[in-house]
N, C-alpha and C. Protein backbone atom coordinates (compact mmCIF):
# COMPACT_ATOMS: atom_id res chain seq x y z
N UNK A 1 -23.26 -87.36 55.67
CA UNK A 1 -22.45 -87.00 56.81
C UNK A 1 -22.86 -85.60 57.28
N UNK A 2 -23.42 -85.51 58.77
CA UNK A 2 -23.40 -84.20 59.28
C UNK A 2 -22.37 -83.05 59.21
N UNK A 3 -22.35 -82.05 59.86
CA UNK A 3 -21.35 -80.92 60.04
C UNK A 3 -20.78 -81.35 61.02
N UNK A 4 -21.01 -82.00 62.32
CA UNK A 4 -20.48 -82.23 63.72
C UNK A 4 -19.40 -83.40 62.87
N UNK A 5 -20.19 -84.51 62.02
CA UNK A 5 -19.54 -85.60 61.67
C UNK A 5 -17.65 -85.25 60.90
N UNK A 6 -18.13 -84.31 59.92
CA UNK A 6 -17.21 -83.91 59.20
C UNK A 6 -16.27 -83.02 60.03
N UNK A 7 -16.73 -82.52 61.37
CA UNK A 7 -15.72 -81.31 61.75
C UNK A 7 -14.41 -82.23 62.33
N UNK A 8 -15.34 -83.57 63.22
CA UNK A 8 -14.84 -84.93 63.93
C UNK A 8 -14.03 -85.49 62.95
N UNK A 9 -13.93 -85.46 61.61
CA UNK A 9 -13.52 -86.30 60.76
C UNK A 9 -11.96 -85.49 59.91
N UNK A 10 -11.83 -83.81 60.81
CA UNK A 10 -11.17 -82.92 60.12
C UNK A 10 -10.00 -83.17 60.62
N UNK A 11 -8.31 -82.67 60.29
CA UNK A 11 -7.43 -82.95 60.96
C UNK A 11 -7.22 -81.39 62.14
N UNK A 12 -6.52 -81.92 63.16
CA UNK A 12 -6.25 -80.86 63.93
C UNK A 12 -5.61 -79.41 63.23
N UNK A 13 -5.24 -79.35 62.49
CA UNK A 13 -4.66 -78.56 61.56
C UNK A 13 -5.48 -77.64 60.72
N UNK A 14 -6.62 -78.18 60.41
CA UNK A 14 -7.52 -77.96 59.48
C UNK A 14 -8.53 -77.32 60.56
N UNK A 15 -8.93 -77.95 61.62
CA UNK A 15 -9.48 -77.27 62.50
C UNK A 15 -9.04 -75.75 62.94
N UNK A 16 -7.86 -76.15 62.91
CA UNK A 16 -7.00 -74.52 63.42
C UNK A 16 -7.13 -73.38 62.73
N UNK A 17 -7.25 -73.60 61.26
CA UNK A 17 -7.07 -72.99 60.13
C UNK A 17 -9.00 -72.30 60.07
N UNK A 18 -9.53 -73.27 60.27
CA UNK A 18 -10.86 -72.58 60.47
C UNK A 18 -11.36 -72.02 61.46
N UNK A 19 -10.65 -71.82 62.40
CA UNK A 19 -11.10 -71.06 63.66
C UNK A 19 -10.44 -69.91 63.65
N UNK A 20 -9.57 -69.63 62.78
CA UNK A 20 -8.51 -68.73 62.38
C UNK A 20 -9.53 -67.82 61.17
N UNK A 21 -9.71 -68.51 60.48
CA UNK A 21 -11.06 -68.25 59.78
C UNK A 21 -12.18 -67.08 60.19
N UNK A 22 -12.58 -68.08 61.22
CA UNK A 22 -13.93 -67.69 61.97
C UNK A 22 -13.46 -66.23 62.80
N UNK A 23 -12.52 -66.52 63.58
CA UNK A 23 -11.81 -65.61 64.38
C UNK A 23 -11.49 -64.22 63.23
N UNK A 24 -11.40 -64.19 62.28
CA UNK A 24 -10.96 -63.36 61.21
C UNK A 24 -12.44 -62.53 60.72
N UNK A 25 -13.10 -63.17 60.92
CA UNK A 25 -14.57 -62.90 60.70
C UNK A 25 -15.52 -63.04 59.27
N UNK A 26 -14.59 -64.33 58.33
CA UNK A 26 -14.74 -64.69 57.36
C UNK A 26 -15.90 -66.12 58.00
N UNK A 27 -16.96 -65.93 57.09
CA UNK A 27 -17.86 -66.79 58.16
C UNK A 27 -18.02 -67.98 56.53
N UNK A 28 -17.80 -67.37 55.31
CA UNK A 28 -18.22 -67.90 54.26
C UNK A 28 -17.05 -68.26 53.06
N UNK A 29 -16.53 -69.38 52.54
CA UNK A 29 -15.59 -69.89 51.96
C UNK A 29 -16.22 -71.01 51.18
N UNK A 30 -15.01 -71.42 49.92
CA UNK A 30 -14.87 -72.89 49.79
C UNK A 30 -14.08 -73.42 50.39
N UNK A 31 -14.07 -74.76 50.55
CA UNK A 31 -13.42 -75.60 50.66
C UNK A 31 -12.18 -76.10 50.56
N UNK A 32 -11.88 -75.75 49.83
CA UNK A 32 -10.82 -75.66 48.69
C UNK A 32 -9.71 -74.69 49.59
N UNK A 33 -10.14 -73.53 49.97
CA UNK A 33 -9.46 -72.72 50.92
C UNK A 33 -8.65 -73.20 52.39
N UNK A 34 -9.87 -74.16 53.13
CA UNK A 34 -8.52 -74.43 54.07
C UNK A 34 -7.34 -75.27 53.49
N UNK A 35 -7.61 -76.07 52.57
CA UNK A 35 -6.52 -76.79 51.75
C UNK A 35 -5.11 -75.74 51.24
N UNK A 36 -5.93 -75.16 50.86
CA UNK A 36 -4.83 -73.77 50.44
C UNK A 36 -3.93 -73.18 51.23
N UNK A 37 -5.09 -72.92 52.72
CA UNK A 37 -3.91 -72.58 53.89
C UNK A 37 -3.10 -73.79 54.22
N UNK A 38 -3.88 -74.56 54.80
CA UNK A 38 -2.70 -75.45 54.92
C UNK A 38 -1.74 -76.02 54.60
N UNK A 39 -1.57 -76.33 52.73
CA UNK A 39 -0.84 -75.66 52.31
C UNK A 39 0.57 -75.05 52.35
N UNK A 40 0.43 -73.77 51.96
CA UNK A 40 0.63 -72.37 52.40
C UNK A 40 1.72 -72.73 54.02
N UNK A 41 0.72 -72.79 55.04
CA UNK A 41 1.53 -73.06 56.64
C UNK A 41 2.73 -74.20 56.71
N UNK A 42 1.81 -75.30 55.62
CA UNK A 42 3.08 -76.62 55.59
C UNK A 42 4.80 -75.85 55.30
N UNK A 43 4.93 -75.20 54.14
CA UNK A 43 5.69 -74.73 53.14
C UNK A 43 6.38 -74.05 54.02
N UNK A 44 5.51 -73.03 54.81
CA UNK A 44 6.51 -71.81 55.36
C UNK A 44 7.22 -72.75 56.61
N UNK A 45 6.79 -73.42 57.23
CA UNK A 45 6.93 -74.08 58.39
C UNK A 45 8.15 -75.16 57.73
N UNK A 46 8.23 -75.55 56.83
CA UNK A 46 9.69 -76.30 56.03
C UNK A 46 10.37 -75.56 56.11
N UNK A 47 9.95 -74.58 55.42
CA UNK A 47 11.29 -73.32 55.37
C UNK A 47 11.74 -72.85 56.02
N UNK A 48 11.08 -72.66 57.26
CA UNK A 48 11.59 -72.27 58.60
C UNK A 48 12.26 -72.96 59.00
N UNK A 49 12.21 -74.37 59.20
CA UNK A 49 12.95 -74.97 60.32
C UNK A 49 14.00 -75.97 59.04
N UNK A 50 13.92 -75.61 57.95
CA UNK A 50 15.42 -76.07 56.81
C UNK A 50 16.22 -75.05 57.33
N UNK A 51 15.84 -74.11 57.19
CA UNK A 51 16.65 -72.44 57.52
C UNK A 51 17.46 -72.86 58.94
N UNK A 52 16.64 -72.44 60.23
CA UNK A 52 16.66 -73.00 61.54
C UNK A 52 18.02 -73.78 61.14
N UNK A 53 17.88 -75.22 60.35
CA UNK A 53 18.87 -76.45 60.85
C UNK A 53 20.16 -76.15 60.10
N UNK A 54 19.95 -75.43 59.30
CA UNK A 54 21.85 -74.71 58.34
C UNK A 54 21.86 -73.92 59.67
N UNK A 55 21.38 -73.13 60.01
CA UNK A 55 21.72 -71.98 61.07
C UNK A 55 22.64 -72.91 62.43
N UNK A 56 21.54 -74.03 62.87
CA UNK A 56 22.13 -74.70 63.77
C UNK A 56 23.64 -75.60 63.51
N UNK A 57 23.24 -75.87 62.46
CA UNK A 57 24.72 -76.30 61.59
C UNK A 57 26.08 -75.77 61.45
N UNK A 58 25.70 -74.11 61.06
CA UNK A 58 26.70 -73.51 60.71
C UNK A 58 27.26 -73.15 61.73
N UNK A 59 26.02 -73.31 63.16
CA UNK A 59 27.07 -72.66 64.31
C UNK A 59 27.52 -73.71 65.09
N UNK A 60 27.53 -75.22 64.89
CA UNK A 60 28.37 -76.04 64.94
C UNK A 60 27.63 -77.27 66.77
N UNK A 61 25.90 -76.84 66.61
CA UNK A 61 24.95 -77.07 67.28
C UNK A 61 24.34 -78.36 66.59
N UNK A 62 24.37 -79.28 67.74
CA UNK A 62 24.15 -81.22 66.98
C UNK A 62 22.08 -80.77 67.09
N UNK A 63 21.56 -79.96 67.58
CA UNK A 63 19.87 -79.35 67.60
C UNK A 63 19.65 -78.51 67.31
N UNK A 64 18.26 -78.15 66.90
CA UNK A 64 18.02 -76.83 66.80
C UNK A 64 17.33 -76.27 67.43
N UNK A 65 17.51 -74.82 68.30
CA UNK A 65 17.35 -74.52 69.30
C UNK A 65 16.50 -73.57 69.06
N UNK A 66 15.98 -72.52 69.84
CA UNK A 66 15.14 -71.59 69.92
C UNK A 66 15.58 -70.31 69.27
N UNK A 67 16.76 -70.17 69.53
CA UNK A 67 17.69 -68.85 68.63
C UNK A 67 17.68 -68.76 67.29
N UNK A 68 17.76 -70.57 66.90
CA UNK A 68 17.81 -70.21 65.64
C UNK A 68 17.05 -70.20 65.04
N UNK A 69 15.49 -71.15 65.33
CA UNK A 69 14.01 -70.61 64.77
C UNK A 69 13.76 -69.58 64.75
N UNK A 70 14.37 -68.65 65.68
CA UNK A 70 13.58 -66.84 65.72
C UNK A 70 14.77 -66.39 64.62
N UNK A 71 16.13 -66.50 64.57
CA UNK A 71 16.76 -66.39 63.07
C UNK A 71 16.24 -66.89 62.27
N UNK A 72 15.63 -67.65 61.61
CA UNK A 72 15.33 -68.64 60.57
C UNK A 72 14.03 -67.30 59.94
N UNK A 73 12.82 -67.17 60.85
CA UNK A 73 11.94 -66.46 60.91
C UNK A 73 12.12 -65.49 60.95
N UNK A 74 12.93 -64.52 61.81
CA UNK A 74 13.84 -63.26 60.85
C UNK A 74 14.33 -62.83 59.61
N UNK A 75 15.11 -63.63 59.47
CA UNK A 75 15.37 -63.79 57.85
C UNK A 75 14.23 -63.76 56.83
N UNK A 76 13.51 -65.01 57.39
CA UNK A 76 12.14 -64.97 55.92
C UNK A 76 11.45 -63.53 56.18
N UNK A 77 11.25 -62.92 57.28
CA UNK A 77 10.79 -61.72 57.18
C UNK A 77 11.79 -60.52 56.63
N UNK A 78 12.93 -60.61 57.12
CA UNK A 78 14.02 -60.14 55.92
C UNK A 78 13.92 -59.89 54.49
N UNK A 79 13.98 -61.18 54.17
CA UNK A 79 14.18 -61.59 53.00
C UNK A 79 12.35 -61.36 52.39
N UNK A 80 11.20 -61.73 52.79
CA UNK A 80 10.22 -61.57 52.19
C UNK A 80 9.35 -59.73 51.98
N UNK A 81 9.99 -59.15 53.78
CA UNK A 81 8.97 -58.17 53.47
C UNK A 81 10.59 -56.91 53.38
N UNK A 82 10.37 -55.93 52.75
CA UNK A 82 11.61 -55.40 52.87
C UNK A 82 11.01 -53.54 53.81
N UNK A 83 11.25 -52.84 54.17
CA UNK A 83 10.69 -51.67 54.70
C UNK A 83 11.59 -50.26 53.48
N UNK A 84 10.37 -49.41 52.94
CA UNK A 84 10.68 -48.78 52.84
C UNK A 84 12.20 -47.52 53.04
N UNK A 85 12.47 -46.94 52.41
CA UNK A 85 13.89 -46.22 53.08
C UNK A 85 12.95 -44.78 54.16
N UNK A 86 13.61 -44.24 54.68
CA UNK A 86 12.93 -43.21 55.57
C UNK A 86 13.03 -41.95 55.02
N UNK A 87 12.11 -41.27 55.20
CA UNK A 87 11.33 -39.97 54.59
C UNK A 87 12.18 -39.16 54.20
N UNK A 88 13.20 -38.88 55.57
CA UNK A 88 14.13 -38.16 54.83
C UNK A 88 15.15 -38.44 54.04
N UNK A 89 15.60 -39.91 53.71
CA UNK A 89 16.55 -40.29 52.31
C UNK A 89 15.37 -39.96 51.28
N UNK A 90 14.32 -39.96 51.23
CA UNK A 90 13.24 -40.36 49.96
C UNK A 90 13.38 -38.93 49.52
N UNK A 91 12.94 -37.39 50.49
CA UNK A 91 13.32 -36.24 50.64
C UNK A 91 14.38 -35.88 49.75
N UNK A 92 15.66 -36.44 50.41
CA UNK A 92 16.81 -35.91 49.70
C UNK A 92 17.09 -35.99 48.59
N UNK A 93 16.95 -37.55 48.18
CA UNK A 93 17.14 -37.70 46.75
C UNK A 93 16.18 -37.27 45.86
N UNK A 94 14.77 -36.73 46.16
CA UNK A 94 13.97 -36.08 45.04
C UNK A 94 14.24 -34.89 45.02
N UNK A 95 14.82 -33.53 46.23
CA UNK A 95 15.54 -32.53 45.75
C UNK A 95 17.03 -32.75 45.20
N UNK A 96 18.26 -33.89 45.04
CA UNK A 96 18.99 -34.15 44.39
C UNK A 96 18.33 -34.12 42.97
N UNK A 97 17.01 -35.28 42.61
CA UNK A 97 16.60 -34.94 41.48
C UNK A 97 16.14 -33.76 40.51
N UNK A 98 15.26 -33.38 41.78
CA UNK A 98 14.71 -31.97 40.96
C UNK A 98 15.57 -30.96 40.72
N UNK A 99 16.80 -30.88 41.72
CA UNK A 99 17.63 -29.58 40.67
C UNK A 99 18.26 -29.49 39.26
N UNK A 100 18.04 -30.96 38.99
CA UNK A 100 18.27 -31.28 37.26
C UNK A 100 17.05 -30.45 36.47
N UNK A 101 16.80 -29.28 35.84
CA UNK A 101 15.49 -29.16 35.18
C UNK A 101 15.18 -29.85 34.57
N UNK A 102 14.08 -29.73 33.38
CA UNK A 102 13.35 -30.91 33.06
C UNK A 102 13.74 -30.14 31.51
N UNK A 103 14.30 -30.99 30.19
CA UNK A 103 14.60 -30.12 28.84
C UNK A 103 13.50 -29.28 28.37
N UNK A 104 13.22 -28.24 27.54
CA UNK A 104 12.43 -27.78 27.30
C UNK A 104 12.16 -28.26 25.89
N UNK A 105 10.60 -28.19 25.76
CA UNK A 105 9.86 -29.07 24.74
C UNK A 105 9.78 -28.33 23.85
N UNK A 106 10.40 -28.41 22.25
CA UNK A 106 10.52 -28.04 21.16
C UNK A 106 9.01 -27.62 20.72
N UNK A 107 7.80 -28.79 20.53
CA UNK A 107 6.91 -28.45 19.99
C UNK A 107 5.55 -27.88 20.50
N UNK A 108 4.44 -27.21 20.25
CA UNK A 108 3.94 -26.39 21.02
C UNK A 108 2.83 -26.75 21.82
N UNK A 109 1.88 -26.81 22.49
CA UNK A 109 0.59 -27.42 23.46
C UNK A 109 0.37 -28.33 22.64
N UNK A 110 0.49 -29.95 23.38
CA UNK A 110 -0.59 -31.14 23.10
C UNK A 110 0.13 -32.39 22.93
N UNK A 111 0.10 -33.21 21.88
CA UNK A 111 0.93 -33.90 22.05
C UNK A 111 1.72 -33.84 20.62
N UNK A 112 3.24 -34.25 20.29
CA UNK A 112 4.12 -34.27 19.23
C UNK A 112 3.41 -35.23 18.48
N UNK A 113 3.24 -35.20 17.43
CA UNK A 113 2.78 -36.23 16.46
C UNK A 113 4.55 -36.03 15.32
N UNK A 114 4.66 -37.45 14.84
CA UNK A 114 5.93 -37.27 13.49
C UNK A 114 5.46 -36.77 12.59
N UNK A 115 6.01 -36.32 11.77
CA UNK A 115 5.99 -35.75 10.40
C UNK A 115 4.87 -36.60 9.54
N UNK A 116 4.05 -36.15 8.66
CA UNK A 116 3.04 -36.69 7.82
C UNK A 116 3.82 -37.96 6.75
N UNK A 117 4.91 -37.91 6.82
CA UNK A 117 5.58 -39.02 5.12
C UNK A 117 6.10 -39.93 6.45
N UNK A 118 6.03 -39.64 7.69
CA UNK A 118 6.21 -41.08 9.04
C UNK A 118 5.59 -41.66 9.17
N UNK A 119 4.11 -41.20 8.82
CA UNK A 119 3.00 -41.78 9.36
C UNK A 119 2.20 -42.91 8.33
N UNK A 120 1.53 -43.80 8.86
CA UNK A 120 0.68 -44.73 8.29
C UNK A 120 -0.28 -44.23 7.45
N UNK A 121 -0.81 -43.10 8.33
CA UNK A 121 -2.32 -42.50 7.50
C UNK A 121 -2.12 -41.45 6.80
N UNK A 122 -0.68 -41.46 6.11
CA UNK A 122 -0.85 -39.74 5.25
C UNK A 122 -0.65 -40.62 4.00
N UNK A 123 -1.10 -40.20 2.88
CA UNK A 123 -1.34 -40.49 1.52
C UNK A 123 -0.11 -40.78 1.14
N UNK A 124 -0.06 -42.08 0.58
CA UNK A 124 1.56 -42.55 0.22
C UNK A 124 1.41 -42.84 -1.73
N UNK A 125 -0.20 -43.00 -1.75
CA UNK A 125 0.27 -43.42 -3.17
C UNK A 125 -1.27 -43.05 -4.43
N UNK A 126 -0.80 -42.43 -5.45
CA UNK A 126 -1.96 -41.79 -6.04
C UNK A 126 -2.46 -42.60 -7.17
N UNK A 127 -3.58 -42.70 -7.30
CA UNK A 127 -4.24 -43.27 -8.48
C UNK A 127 -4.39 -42.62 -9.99
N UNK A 128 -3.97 -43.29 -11.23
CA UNK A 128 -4.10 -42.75 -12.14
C UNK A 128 -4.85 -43.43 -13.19
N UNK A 129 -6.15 -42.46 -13.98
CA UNK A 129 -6.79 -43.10 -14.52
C UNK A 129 -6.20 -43.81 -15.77
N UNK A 130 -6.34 -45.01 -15.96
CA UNK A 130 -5.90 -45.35 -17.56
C UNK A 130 -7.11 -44.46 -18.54
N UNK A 131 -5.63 -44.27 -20.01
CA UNK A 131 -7.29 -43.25 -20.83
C UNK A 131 -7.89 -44.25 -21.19
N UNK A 132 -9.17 -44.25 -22.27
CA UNK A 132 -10.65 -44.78 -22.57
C UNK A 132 -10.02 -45.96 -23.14
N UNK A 133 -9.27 -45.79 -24.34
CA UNK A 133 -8.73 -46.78 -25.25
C UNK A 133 -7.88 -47.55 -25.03
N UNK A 134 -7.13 -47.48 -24.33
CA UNK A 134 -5.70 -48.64 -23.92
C UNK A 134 -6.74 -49.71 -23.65
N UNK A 135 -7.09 -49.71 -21.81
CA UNK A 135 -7.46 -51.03 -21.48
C UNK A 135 -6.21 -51.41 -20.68
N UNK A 136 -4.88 -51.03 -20.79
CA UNK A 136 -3.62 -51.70 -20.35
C UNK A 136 -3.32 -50.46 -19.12
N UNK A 137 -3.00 -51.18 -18.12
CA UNK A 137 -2.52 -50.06 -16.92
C UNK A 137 -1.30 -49.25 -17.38
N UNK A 138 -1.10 -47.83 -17.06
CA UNK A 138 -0.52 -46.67 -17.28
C UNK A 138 0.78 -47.16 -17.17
N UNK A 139 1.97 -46.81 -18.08
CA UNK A 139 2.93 -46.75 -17.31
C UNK A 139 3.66 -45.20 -16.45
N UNK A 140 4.35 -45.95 -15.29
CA UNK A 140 4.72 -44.58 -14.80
C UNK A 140 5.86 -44.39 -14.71
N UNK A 141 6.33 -43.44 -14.37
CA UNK A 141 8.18 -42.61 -14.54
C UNK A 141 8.49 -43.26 -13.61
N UNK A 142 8.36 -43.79 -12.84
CA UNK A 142 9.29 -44.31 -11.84
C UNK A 142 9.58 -45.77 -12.60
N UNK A 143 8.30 -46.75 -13.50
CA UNK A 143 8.67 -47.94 -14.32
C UNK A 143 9.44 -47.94 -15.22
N UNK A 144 9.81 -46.60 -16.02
CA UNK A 144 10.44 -46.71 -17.22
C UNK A 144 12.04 -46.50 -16.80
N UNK A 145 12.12 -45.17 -15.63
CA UNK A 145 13.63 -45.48 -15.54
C UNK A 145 13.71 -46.29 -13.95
N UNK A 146 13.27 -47.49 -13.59
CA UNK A 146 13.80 -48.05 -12.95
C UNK A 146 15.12 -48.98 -12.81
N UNK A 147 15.28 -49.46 -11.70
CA UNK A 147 16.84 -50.23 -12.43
C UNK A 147 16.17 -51.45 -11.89
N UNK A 148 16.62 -52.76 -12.07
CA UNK A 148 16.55 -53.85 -11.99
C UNK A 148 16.64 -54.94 -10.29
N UNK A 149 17.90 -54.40 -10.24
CA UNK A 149 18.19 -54.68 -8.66
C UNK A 149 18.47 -53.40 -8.10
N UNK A 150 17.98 -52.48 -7.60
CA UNK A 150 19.02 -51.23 -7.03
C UNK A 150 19.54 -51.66 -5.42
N UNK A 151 20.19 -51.28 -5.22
CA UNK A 151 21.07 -51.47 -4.11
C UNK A 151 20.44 -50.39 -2.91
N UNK A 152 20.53 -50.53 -1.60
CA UNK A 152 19.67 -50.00 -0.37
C UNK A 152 20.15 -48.50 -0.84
N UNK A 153 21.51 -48.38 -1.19
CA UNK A 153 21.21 -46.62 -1.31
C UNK A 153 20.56 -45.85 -1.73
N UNK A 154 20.30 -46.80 -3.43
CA UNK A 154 19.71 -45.92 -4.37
C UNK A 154 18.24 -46.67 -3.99
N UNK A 155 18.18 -47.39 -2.94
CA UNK A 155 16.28 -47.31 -2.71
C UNK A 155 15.91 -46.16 -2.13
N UNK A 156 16.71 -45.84 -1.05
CA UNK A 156 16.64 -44.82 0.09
C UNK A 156 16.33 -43.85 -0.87
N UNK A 157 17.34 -43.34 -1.78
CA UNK A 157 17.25 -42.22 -2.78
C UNK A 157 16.28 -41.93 -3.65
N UNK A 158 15.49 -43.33 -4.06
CA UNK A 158 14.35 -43.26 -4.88
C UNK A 158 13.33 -42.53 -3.97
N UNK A 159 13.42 -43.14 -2.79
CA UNK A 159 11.80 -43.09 -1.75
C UNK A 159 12.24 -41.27 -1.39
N UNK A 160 13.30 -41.28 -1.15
CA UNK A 160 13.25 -39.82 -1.03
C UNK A 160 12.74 -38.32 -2.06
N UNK A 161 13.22 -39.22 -3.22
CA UNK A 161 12.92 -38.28 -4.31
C UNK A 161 11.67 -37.90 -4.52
N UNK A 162 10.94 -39.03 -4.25
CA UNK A 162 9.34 -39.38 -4.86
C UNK A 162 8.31 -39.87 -3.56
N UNK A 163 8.22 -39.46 -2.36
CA UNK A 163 7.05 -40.39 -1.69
C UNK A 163 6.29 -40.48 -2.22
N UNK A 164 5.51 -40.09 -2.87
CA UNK A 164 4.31 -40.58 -3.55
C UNK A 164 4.42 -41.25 -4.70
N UNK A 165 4.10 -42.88 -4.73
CA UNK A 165 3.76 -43.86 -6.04
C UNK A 165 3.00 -43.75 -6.68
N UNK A 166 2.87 -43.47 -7.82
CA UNK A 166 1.65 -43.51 -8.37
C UNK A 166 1.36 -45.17 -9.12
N UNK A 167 0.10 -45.40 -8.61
CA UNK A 167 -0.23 -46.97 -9.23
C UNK A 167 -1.48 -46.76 -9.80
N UNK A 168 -1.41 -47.01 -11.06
CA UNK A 168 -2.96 -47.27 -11.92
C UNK A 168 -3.33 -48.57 -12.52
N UNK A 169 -4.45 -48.91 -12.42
CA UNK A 169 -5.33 -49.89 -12.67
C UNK A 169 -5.99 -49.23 -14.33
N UNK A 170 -6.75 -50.75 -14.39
CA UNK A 170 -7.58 -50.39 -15.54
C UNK A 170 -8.46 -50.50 -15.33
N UNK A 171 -9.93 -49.60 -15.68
CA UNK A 171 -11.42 -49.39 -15.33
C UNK A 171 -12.21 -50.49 -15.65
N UNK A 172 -12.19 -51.15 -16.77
CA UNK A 172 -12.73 -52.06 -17.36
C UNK A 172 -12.13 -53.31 -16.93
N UNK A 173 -12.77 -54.44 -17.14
CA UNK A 173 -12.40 -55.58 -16.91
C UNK A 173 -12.71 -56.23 -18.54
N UNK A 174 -12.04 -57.14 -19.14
CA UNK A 174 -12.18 -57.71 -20.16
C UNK A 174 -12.01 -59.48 -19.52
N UNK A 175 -12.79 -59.71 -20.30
CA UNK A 175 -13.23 -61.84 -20.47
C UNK A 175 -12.38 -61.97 -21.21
């Protein structure tokens, strides 16, 4: 099928949409695109004239007339694009804002980092060598007087006392 064949073969609609196109100065597309507009035009063009026929409805009109398409189409522009407030409300309320100062920052040039025992990367737990002869991992003061179940207080209280765990391994491996 030619280009003349296929343009002959297009709906009036589709034609429109590409001369709209052309007229736009988009010379290069898929296909796929006038589908999209059209589309797109079907949808708004429902919505318009659903809108339009409550309008004609509500004002007690058996048609729908010209008043109320340009309402109908008001509205969606209403309702879709909204306008900015004007310079001088935008004005006022940023000197309303700015006479609030801004708090002053406790800590000194750069950025606040938390405390080192907050953080992920500060040393939470130390290694201790087992001596030569055991073979059996160390025990440590925190294993001997531990309690069994302690309750959230006395965890809080442990971790406070002690951040640093000490955990030891044994050097050797035995078969």
């Amino acid at each position: 099928m030619s280009d003349k064949d296929e343009e002959l073969a297009m709906p009036r609609d589709a034609k429109i949409v590409k001369s709209l196109l052309k007229s736009m100065g988009v010379g290069e597309y898929e296909p796929p695109v006038i589908h999209t507009f059209l589309e797109l035009w079907y949808r708004y063009i429902v919505d318009v004239l659903t809108d339009a026929q409550v309008y004609s409805e509500h004002a007690g009109k058996s048609e729908i007339d010209c008043d109320d398409v340009k309402l109908a189409i008001q509205s969606k522009l209403n309702f879709s694009f909204s306008q900015p407030p004007p310079r001088e409300v935008l004005l006022e309320l940023a000197q309303n804002r700015n006479k609030i100062p801004l708090p002053k920052t406790i800590a000194g040039p750069g950025i606040p980092l938390p405390p080192d025992q907050d953080t992920l990367t500060s040393p939470n737990y130390m290694f201790g060598i087992p001596s030569q002869g055991s073979g059996e991992p160390e025990e440590t003061e925190d294993e001997e007087t531990s309690i069994p179940n302690p309750s959230q207080e006395e965890k809080t209280d442990m971790q406070q006392q002690d951040p640093h765990q000490r955990v030891s391994f044994p050097t050797s491996f035995h078969d």
